[in-house]
PDB file of N, CA and C in Angstrom:
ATOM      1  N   UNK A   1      73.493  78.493  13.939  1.00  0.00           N
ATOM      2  CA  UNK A   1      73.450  77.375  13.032  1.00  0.00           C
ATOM      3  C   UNK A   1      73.608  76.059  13.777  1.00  0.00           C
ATOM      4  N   UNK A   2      74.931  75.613  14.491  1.00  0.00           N
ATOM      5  CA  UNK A   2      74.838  75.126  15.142  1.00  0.00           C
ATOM      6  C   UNK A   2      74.543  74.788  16.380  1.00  0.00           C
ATOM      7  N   UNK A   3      73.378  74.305  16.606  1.00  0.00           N
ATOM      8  CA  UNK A   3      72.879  74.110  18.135  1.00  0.00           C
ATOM      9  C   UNK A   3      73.870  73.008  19.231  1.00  0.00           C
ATOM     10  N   UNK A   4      74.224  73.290  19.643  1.00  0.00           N
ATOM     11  CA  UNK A   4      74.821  71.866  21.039  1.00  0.00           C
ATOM     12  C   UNK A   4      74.079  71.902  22.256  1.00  0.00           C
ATOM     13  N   UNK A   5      74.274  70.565  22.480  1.00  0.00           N
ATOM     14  CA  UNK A   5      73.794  70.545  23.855  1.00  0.00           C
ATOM     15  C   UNK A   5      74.639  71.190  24.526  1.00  0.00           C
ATOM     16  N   UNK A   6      74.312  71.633  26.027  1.00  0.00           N
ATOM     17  CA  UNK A   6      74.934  71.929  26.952  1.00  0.00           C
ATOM     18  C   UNK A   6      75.939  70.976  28.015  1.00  0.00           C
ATOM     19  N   UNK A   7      77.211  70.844  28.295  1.00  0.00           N
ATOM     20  CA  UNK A   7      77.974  70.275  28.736  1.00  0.00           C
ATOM     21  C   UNK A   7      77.520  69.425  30.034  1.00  0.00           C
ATOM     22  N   UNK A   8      76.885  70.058  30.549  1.00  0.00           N
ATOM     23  CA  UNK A   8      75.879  69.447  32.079  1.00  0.00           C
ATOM     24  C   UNK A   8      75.094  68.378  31.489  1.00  0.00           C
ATOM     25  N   UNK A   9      73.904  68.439  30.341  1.00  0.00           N
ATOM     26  CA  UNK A   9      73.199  67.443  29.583  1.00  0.00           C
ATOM     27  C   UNK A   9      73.724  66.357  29.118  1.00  0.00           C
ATOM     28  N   UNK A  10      74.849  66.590  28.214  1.00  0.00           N
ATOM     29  CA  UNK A  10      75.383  65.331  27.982  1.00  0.00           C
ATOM     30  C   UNK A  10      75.787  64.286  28.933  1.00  0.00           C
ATOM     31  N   UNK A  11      76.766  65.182  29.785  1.00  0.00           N
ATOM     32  CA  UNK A  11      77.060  64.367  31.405  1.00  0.00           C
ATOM     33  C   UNK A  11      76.571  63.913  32.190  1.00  0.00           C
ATOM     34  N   UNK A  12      75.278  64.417  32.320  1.00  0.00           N
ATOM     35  CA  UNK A  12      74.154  63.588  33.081  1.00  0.00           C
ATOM     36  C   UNK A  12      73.141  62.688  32.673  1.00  0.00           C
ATOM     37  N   UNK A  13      72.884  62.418  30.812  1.00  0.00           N
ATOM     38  CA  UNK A  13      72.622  62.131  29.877  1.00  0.00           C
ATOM     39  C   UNK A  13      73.315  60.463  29.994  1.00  0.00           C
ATOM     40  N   UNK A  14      74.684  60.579  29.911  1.00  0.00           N
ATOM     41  CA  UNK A  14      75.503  59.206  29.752  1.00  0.00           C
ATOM     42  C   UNK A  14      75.785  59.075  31.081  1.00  0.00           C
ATOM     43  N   UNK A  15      75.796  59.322  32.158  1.00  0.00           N
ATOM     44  CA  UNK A  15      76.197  59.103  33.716  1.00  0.00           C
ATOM     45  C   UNK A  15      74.702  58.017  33.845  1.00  0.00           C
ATOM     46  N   UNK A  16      73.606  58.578  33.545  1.00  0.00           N
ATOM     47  CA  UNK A  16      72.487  58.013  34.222  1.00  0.00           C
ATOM     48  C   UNK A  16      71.955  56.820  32.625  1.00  0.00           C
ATOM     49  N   UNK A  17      72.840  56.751  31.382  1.00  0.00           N
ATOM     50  CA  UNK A  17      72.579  55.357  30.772  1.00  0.00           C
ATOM     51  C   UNK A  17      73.317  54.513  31.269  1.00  0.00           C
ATOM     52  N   UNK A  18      74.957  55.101  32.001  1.00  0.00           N
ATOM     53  CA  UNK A  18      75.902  53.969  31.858  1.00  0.00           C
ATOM     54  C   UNK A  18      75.356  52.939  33.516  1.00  0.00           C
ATOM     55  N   UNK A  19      74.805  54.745  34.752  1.00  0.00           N
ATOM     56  CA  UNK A  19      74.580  54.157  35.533  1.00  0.00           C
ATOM     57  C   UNK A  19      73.119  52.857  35.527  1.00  0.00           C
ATOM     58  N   UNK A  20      72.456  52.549  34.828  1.00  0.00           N
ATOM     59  CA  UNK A  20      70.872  52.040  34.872  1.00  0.00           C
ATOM     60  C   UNK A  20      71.948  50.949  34.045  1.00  0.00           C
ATOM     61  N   UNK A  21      72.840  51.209  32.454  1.00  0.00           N
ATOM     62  CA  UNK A  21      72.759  49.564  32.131  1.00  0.00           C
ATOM     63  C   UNK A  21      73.568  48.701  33.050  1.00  0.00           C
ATOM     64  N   UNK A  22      75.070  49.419  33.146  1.00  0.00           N
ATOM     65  CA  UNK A  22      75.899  48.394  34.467  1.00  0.00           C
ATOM     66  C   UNK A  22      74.693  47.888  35.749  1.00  0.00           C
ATOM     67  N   UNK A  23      74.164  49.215  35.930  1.00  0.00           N
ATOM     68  CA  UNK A  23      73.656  48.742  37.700  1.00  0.00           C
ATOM     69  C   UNK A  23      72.981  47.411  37.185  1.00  0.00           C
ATOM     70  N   UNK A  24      71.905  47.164  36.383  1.00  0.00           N
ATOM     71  CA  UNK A  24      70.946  46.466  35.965  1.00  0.00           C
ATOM     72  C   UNK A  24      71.928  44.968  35.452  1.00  0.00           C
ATOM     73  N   UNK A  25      72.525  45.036  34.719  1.00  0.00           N
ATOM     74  CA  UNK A  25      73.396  44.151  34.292  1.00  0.00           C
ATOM     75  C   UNK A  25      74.360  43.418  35.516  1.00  0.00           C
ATOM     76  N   UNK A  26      74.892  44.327  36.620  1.00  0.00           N
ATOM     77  CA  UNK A  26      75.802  43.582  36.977  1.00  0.00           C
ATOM     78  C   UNK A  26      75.079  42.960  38.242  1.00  0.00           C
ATOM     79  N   UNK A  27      73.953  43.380  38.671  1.00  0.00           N
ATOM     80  CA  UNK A  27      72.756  42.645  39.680  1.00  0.00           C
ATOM     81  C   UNK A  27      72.518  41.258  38.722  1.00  0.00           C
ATOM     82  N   UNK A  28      72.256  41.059  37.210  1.00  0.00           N
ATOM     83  CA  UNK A  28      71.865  40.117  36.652  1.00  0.00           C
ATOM     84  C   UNK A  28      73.240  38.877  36.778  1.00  0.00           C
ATOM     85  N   UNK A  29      74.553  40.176  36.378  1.00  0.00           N
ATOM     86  CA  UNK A  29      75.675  38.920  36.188  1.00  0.00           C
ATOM     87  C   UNK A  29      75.834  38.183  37.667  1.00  0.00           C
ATOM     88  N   UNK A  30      75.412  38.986  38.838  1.00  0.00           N
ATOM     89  CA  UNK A  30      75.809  38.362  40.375  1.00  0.00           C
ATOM     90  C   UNK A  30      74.655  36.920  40.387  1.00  0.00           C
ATOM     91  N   UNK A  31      73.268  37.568  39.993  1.00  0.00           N
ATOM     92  CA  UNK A  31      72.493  35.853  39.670  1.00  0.00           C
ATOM     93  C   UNK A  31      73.039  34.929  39.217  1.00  0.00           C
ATOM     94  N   UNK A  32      73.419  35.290  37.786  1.00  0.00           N
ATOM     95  CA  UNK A  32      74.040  34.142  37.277  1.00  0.00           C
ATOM     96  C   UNK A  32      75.097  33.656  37.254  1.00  0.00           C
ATOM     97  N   UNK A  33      75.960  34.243  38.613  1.00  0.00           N
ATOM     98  CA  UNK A  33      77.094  33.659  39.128  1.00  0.00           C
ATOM     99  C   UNK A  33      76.927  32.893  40.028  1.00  0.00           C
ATOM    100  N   UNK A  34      75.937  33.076  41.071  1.00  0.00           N
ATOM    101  CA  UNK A  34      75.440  32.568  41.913  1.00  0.00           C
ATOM    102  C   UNK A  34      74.790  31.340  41.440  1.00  0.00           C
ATOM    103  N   UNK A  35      73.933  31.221  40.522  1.00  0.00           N
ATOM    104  CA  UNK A  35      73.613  29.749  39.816  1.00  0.00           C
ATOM    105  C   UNK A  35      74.432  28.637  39.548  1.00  0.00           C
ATOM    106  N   UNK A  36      75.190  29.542  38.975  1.00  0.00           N
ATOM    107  CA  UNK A  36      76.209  28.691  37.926  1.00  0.00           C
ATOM    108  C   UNK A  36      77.430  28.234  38.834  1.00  0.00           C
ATOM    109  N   UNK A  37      77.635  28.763  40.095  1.00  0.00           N
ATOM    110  CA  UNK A  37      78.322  28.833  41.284  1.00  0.00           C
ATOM    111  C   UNK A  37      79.920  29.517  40.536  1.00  0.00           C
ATOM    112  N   UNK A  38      80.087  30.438  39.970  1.00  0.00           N
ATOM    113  CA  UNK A  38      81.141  31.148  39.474  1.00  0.00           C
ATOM    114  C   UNK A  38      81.688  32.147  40.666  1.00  0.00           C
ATOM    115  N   UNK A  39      82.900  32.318  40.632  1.00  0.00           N
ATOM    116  CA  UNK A  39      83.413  33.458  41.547  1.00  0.00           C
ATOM    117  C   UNK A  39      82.912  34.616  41.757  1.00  0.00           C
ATOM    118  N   UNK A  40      82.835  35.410  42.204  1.00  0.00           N
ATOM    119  CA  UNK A  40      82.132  36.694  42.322  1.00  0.00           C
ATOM    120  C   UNK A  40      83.271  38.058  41.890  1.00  0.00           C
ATOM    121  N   UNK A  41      84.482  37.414  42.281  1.00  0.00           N
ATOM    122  CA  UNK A  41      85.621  38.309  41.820  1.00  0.00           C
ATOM    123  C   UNK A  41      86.224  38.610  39.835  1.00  0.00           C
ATOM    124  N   UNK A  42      85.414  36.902  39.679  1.00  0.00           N
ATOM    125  CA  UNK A  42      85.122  37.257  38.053  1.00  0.00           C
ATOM    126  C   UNK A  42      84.432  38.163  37.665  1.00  0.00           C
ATOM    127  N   UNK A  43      83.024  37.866  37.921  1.00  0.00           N
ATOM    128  CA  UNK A  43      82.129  38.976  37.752  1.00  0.00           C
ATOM    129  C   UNK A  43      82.645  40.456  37.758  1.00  0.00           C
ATOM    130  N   UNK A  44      83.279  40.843  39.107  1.00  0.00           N
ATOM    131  CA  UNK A  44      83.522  42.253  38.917  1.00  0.00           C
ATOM    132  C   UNK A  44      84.624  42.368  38.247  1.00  0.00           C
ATOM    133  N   UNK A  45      85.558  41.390  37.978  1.00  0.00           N
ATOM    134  CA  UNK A  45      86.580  42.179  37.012  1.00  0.00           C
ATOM    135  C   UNK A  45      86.075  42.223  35.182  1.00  0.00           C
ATOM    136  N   UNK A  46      85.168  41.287  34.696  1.00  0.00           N
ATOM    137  CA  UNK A  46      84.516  41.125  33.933  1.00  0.00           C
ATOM    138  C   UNK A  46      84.073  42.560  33.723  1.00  0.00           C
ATOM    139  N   UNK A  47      83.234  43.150  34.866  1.00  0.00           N
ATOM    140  CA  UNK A  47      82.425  44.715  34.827  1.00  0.00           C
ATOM    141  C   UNK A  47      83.222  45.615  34.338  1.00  0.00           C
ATOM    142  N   UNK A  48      84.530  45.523  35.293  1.00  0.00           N
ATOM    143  CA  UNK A  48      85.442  46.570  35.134  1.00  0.00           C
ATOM    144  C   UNK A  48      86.154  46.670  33.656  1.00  0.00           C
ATOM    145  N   UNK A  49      86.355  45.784  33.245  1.00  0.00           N
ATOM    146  CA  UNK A  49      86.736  45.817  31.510  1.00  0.00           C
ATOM    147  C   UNK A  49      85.887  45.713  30.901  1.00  0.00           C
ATOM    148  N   UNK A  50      84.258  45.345  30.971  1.00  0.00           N
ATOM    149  CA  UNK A  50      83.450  46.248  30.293  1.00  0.00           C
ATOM    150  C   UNK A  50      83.023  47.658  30.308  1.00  0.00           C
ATOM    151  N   UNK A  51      82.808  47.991  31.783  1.00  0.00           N
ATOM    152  CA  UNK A  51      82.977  49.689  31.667  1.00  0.00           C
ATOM    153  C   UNK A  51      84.399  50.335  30.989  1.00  0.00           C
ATOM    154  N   UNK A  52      85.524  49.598  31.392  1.00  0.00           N
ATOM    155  CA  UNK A  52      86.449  49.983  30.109  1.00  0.00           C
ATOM    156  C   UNK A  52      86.332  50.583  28.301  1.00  0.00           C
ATOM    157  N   UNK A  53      85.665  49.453  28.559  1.00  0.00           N
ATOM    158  CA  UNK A  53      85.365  49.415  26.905  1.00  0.00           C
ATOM    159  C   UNK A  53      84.199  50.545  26.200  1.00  0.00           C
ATOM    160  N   UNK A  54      83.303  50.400  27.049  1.00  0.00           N
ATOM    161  CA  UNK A  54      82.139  51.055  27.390  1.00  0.00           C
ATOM    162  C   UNK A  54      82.463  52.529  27.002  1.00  0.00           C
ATOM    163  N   UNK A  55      83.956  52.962  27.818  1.00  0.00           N
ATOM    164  CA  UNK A  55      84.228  54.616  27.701  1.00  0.00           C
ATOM    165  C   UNK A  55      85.216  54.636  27.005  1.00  0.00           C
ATOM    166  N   UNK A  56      85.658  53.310  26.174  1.00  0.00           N
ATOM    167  CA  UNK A  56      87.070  53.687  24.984  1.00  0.00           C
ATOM    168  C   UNK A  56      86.823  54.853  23.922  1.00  0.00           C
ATOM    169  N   UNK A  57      85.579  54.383  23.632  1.00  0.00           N
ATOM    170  CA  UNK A  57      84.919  55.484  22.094  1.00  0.00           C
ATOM    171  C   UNK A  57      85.592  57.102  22.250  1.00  0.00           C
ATOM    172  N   UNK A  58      84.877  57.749  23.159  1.00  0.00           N
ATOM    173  CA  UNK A  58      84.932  58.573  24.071  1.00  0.00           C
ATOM    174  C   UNK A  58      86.113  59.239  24.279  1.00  0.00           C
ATOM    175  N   UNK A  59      87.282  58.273  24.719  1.00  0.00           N
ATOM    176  CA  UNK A  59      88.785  58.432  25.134  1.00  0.00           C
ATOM    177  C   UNK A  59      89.186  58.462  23.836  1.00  0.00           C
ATOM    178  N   UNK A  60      89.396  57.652  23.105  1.00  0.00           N
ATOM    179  CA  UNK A  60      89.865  57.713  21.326  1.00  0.00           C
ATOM    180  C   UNK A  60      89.217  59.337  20.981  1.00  0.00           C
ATOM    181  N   UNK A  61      88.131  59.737  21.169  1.00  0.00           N
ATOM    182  CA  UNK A  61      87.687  60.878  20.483  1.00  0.00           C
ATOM    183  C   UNK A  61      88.459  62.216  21.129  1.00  0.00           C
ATOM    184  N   UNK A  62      88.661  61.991  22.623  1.00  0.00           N
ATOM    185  CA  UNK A  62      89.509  62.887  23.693  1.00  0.00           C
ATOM    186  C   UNK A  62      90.810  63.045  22.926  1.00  0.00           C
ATOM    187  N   UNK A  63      91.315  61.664  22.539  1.00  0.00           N
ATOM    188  CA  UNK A  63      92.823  61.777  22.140  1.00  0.00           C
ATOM    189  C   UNK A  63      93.071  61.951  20.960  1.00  0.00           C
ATOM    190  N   UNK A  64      92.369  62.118  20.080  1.00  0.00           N
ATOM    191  CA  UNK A  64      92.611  62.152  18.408  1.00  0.00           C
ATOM    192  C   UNK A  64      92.370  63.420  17.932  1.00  0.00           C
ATOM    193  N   UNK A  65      91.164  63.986  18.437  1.00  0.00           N
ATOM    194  CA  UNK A  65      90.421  65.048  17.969  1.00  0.00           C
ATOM    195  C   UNK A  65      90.604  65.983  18.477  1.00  0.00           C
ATOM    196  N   UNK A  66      90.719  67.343  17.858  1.00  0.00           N
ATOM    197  CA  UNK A  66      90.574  68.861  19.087  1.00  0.00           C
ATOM    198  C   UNK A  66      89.164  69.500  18.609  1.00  0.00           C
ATOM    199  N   UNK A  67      88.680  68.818  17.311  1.00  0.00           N
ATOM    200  CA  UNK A  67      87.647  69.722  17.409  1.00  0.00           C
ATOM    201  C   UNK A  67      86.294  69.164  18.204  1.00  0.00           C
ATOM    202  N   UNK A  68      85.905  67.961  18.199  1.00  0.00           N
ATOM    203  CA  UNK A  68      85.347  67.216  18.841  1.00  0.00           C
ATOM    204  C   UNK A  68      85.509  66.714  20.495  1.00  0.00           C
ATOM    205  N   UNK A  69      86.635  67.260  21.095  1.00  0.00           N
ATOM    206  CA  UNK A  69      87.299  67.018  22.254  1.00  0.00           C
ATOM    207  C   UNK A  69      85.982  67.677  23.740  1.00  0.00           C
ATOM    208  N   UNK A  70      86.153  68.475  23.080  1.00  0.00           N
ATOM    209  CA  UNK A  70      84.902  69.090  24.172  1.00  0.00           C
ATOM    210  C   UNK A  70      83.701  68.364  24.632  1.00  0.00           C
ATOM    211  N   UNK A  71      83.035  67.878  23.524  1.00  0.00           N
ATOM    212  CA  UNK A  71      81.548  67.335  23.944  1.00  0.00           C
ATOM    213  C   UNK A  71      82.350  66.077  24.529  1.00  0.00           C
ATOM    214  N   UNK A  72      83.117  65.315  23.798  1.00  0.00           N
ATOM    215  CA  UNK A  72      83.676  63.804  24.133  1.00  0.00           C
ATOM    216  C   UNK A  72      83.974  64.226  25.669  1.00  0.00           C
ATOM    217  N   UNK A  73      85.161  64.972  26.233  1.00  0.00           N
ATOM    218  CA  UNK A  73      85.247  64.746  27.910  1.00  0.00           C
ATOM    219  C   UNK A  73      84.137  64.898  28.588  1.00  0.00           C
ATOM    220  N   UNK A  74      82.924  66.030  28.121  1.00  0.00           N
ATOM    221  CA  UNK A  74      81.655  65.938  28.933  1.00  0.00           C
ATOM    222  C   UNK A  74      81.470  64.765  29.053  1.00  0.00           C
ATOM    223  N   UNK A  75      81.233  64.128  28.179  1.00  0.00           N
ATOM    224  CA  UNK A  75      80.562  62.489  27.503  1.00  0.00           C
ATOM    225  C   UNK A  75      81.495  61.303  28.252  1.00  0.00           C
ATOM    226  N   UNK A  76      82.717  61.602  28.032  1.00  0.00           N
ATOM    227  CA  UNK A  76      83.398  60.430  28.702  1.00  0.00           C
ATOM    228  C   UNK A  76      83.268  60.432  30.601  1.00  0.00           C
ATOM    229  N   UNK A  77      83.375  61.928  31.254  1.00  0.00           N
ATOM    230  CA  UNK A  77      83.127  61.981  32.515  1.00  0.00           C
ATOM    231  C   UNK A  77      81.676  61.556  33.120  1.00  0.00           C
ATOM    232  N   UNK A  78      80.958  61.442  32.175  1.00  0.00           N
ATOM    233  CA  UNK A  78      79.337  61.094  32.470  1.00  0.00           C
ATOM    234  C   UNK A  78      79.409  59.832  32.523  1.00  0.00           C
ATOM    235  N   UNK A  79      80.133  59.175  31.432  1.00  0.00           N
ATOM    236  CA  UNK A  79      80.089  57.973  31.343  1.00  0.00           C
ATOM    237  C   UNK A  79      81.059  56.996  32.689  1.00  0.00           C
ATOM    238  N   UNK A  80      81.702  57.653  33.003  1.00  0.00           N
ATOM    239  CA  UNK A  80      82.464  57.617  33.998  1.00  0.00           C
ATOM    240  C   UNK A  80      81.969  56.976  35.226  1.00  0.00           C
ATOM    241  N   UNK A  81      81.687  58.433  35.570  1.00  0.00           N
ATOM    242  CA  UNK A  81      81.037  58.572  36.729  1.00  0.00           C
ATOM    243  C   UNK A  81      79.563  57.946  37.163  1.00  0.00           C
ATOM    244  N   UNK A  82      78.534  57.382  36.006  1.00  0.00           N
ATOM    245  CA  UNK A  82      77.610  56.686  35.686  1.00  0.00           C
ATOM    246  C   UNK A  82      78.327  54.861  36.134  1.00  0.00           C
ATOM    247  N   UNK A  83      79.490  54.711  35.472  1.00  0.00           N
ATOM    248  CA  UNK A  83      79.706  53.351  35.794  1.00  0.00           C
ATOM    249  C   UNK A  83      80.173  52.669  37.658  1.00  0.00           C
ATOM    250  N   UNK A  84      80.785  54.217  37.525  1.00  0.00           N
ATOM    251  CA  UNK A  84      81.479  54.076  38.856  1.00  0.00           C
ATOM    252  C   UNK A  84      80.706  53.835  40.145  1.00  0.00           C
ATOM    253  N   UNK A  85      79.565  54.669  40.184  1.00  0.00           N
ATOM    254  CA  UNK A  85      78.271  54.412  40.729  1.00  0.00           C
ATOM    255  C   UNK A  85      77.632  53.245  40.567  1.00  0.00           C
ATOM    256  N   UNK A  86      77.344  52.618  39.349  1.00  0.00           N
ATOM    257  CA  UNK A  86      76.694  51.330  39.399  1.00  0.00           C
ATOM    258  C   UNK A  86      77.578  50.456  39.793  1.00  0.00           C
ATOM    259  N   UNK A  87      78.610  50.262  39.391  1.00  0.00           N
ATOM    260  CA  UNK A  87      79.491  49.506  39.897  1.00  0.00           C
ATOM    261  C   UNK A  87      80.156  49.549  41.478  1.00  0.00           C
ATOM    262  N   UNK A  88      79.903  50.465  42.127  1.00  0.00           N
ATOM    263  CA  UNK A  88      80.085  50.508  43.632  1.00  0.00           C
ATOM    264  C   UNK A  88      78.691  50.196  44.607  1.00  0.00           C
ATOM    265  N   UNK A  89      77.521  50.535  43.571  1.00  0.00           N
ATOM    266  CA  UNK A  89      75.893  50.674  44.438  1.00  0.00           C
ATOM    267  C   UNK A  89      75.753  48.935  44.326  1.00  0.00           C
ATOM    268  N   UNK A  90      76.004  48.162  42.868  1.00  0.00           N
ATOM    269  CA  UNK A  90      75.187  47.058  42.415  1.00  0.00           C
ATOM    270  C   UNK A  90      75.569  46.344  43.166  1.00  0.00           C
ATOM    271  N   UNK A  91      77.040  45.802  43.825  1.00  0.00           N
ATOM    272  CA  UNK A  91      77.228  44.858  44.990  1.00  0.00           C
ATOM    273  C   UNK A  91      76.419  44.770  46.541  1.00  0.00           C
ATOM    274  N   UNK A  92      75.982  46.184  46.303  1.00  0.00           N
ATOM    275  CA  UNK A  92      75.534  46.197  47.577  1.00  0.00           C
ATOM    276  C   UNK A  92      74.023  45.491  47.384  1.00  0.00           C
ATOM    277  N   UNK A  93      73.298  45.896  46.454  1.00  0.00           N
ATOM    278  CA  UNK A  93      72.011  45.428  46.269  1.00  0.00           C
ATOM    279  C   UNK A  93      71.963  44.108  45.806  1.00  0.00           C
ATOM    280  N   UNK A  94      73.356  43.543  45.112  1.00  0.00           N
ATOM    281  CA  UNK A  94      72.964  42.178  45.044  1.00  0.00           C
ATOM    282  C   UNK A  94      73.753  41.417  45.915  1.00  0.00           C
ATOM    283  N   UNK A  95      74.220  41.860  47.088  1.00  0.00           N
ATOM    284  CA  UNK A  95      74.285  41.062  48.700  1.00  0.00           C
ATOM    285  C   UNK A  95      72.754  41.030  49.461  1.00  0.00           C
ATOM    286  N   UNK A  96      72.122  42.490  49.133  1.00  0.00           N
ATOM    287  CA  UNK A  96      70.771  42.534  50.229  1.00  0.00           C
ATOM    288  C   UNK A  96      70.222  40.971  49.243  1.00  0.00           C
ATOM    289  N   UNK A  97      69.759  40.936  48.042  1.00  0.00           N
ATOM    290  CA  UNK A  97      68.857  39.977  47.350  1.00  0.00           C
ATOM    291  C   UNK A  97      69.483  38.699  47.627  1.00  0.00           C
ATOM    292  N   UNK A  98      70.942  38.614  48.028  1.00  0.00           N
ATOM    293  CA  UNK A  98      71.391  36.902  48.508  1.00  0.00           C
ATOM    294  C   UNK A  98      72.079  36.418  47.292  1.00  0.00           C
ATOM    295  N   UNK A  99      72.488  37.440  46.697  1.00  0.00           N
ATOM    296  CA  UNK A  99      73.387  36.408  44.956  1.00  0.00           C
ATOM    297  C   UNK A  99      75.097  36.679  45.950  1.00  0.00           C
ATOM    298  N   UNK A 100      75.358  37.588  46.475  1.00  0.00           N
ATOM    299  CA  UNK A 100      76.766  38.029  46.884  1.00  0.00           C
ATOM    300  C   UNK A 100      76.959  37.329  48.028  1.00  0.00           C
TER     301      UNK A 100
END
């Protein structure tokens, strides 16, 4: 009756949205720090409490729920590990382009 995805799918599912919107986004926020001549240490703490936020849903569902708990840690470790990556890769690519 009930179909689920498989625990691997979801995780690699939200790893590779969270990794493409941060990466994409935080290459954009380093431009427009660089314009605007803003700190660069804003920017990444800015990231870091949006990927916060990003995986609250997720964590609330981890901590409230037991029946729902399962898919949510797949989901929250994808999401995770998706930010953590963009957020460690995107500095590097926006030093090669000259915003860092």
């Amino acid at each position: 009756m009930g179909e689920f995805l498989p625990d691997y799918l979801l995780r690699e599912q939200a790893a590779v949205g969270a990794l493409v919107a941060f990466g994409v986004l935080r290459v954009i926020g380093a431009m427009c720090a660089y314009q605007r001549g803003w700190s660069i240490r804003t920017v990444e703490r800015s990231f870091l409490f949006a990927a916060f936020l990003y995986c609250l849903p997720q964590l609330f569902d981890l901590l409230t729920t037991l029946y729902g708990a399962h898919g949510a840690l797949a989901e929250l470790e994808g999401k995770a590990a998706g930010c953590a990556i963009a957020l460690f890769c995107a500095p590097i690519l926006g030093h090669r382009l000259g915003y860092e």
